[in-house]
N, C-alpha and C. Protein backbone atom coordinates (compact mmCIF):
# COMPACT_ATOMS: atom_id res chain seq x y z
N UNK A 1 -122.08 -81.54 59.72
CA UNK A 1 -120.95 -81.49 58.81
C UNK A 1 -121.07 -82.62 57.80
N UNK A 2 -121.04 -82.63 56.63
CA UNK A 2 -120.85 -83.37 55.37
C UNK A 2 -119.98 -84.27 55.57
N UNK A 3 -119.89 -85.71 55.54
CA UNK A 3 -118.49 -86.10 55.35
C UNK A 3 -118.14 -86.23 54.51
N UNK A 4 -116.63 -87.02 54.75
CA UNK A 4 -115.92 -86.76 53.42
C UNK A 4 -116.15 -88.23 52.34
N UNK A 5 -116.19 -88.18 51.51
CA UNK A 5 -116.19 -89.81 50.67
C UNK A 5 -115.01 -90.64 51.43
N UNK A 6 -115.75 -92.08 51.15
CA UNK A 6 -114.44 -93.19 52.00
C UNK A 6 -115.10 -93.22 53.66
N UNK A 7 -115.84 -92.30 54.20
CA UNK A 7 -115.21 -92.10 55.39
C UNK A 7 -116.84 -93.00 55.88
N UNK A 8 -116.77 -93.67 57.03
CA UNK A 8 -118.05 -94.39 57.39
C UNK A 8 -119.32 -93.56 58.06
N UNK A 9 -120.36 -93.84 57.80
CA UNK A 9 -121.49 -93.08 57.81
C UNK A 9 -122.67 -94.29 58.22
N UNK A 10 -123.77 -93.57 59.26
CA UNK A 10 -124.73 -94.26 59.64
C UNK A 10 -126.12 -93.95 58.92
N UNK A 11 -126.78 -94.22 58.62
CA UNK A 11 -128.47 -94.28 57.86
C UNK A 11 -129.36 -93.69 59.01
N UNK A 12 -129.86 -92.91 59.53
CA UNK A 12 -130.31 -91.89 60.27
C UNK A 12 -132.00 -92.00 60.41
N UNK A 13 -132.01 -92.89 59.06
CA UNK A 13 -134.04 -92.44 58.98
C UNK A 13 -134.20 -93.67 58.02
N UNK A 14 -135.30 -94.28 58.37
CA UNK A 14 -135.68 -95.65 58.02
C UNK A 14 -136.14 -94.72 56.60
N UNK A 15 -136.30 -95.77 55.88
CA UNK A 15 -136.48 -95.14 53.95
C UNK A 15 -137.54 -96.94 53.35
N UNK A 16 -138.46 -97.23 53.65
CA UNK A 16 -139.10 -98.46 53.24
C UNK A 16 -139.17 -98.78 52.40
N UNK A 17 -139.46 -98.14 51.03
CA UNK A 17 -139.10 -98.20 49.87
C UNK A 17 -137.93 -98.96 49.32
N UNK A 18 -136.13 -98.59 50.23
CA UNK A 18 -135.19 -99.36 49.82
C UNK A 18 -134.51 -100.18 50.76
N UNK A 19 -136.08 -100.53 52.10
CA UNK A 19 -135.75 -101.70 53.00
C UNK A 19 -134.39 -101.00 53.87
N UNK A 20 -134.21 -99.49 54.24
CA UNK A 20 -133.00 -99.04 54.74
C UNK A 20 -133.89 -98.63 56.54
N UNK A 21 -132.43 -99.38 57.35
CA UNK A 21 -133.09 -98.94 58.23
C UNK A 21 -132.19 -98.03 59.37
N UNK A 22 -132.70 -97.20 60.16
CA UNK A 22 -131.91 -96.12 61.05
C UNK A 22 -130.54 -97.14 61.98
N UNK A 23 -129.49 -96.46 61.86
CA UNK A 23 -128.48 -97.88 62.45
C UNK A 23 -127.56 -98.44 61.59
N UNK A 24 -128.26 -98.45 60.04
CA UNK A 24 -127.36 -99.24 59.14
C UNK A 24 -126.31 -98.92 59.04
N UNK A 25 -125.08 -99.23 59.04
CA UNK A 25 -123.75 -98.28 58.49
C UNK A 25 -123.26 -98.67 57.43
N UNK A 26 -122.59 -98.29 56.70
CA UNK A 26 -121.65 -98.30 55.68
C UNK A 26 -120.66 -97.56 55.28
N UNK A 27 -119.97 -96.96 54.01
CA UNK A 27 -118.98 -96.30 53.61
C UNK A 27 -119.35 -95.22 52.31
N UNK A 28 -119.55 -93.98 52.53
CA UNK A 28 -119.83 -92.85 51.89
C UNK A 28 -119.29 -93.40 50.19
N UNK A 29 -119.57 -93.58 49.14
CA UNK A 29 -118.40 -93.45 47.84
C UNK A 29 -118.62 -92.10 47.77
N UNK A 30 -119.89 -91.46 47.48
CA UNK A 30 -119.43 -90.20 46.62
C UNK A 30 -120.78 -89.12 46.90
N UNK A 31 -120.69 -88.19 46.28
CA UNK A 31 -122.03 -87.03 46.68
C UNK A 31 -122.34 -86.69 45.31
N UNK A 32 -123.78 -87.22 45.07
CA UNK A 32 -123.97 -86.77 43.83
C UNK A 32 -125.08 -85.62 43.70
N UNK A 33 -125.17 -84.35 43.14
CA UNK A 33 -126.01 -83.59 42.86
C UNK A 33 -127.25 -83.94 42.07
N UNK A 34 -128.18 -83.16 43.27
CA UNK A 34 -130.08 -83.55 42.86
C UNK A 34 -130.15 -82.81 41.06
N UNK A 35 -130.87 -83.61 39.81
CA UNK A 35 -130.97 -83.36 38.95
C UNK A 35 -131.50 -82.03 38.88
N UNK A 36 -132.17 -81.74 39.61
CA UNK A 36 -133.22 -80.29 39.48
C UNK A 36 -133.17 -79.56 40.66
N UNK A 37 -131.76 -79.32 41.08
CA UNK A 37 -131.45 -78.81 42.45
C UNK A 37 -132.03 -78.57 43.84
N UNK A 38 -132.54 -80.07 44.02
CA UNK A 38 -133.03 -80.30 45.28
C UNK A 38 -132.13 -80.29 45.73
N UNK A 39 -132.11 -81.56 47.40
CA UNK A 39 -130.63 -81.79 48.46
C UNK A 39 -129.91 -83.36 47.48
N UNK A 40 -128.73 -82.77 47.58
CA UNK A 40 -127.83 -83.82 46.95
C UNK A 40 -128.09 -84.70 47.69
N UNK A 41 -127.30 -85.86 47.21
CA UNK A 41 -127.87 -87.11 47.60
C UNK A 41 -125.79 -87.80 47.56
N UNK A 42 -126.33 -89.24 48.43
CA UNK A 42 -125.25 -89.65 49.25
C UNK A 42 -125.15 -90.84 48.89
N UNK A 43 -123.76 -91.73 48.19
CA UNK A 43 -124.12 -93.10 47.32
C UNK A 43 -123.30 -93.80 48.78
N UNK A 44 -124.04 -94.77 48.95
CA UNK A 44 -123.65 -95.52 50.49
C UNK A 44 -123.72 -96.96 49.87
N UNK A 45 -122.35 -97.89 50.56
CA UNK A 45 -121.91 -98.93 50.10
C UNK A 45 -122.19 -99.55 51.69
N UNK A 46 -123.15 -100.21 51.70
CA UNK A 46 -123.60 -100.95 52.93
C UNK A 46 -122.66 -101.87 53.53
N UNK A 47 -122.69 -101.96 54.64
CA UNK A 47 -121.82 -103.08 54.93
C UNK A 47 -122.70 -104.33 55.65
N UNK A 48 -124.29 -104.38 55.59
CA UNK A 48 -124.39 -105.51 56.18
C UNK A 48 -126.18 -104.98 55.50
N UNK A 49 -125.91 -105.38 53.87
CA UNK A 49 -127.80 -105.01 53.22
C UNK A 49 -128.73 -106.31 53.84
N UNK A 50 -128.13 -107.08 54.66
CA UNK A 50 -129.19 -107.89 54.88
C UNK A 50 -130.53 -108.48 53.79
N UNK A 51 -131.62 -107.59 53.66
CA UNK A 51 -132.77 -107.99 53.03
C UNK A 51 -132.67 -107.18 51.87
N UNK A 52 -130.92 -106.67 51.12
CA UNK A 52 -131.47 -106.38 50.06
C UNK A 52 -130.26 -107.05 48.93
N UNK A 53 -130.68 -107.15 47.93
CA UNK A 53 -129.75 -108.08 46.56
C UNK A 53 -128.14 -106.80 46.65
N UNK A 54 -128.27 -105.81 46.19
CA UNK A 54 -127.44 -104.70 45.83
C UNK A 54 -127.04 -103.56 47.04
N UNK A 55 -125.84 -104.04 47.50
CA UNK A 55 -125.27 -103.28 48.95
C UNK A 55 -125.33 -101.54 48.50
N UNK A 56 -125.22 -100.84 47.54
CA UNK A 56 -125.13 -99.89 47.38
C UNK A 56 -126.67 -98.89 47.18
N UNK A 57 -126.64 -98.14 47.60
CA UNK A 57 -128.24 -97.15 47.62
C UNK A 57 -127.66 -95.33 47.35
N UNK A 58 -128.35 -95.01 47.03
CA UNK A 58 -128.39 -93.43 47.19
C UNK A 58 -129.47 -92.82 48.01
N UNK A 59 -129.23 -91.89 48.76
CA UNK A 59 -130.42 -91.55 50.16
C UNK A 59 -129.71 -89.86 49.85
N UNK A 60 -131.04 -89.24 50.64
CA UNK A 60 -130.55 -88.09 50.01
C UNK A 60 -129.87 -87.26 51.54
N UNK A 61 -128.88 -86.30 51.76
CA UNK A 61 -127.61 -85.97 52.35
C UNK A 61 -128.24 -85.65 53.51
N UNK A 62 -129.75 -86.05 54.09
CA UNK A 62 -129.99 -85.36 55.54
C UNK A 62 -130.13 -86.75 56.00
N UNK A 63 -130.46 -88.06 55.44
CA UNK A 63 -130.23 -89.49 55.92
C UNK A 63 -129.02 -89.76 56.52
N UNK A 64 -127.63 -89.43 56.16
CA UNK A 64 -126.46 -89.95 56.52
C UNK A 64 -125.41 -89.08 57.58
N UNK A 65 -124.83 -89.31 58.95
CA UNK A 65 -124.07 -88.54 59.78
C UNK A 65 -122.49 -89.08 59.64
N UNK A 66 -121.37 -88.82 59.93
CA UNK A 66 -120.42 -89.60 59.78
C UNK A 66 -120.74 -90.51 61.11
N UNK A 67 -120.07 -91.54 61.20
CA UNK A 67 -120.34 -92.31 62.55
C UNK A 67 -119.10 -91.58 63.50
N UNK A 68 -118.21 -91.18 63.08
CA UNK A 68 -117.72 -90.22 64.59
C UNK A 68 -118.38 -89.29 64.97
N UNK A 69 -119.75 -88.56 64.37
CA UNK A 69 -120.71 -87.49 64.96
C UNK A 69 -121.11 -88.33 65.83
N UNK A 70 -121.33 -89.78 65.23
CA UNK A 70 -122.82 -90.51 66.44
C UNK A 70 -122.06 -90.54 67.53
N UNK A 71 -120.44 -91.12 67.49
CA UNK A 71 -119.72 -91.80 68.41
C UNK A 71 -119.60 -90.42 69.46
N UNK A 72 -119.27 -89.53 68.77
CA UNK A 72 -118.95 -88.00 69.58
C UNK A 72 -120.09 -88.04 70.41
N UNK A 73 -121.27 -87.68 70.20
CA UNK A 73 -122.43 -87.59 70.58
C UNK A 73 -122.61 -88.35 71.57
N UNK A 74 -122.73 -89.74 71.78
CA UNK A 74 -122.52 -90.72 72.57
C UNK A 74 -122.11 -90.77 73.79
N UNK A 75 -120.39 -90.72 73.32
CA UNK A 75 -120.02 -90.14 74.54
C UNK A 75 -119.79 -89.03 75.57
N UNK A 76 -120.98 -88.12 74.84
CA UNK A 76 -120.64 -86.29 75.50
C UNK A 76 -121.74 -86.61 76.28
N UNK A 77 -123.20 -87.41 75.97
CA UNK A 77 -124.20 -87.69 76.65
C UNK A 77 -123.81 -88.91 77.93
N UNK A 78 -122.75 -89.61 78.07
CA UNK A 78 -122.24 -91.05 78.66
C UNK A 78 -121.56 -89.57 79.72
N UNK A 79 -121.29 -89.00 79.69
CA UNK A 79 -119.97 -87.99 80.18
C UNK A 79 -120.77 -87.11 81.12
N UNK A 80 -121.89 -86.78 80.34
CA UNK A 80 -122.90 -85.45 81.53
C UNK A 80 -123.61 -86.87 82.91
N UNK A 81 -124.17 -88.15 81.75
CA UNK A 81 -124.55 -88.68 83.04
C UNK A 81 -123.92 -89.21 83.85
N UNK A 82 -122.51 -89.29 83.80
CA UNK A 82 -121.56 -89.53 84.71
C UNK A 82 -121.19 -88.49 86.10
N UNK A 83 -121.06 -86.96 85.61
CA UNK A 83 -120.92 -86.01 86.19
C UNK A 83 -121.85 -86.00 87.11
């Protein structure tokens, strides 16, 4: 599921090029459409760029999950190995 802008989102796939790594989180601003209709792409306001000058990046929309997918996920797997 897409999230919505505003809403917090995790970095899914290391990207070396803009020093992004799987784990990172931040806050969705906006969804901007690929110039030549590839996969849109996802403007992410970092919350901790560490090794980079400019907290904000664009990654394109299969990099980013909302972090309540991860959190959901998490705990449905915490839940079976409990059972």
């Amino acid at each position: 599921m897409r999230p919505e802008p505003f809403a917090e989102v995790e970095i899914i796939q290391d990207d070396a090029t803009q020093h992004l790594h799987a784990g990172q989180r931040g806050y969705l601003l906006e969804w901007v459409p690929h110039p030549h209709g590839g996969e849109d792409g996802a403007v992410i306001e970092l919350h901790d760029p560490s090794d980079r000058s400019d907290p904000t990046v664009i990654v394109p929309q299969s990099y980013v999950r909302a972090v309540a997918d991860a959190a959901v996920k998490t705990e449905t797997r915490a839940n079976k190995r409990a059972s």
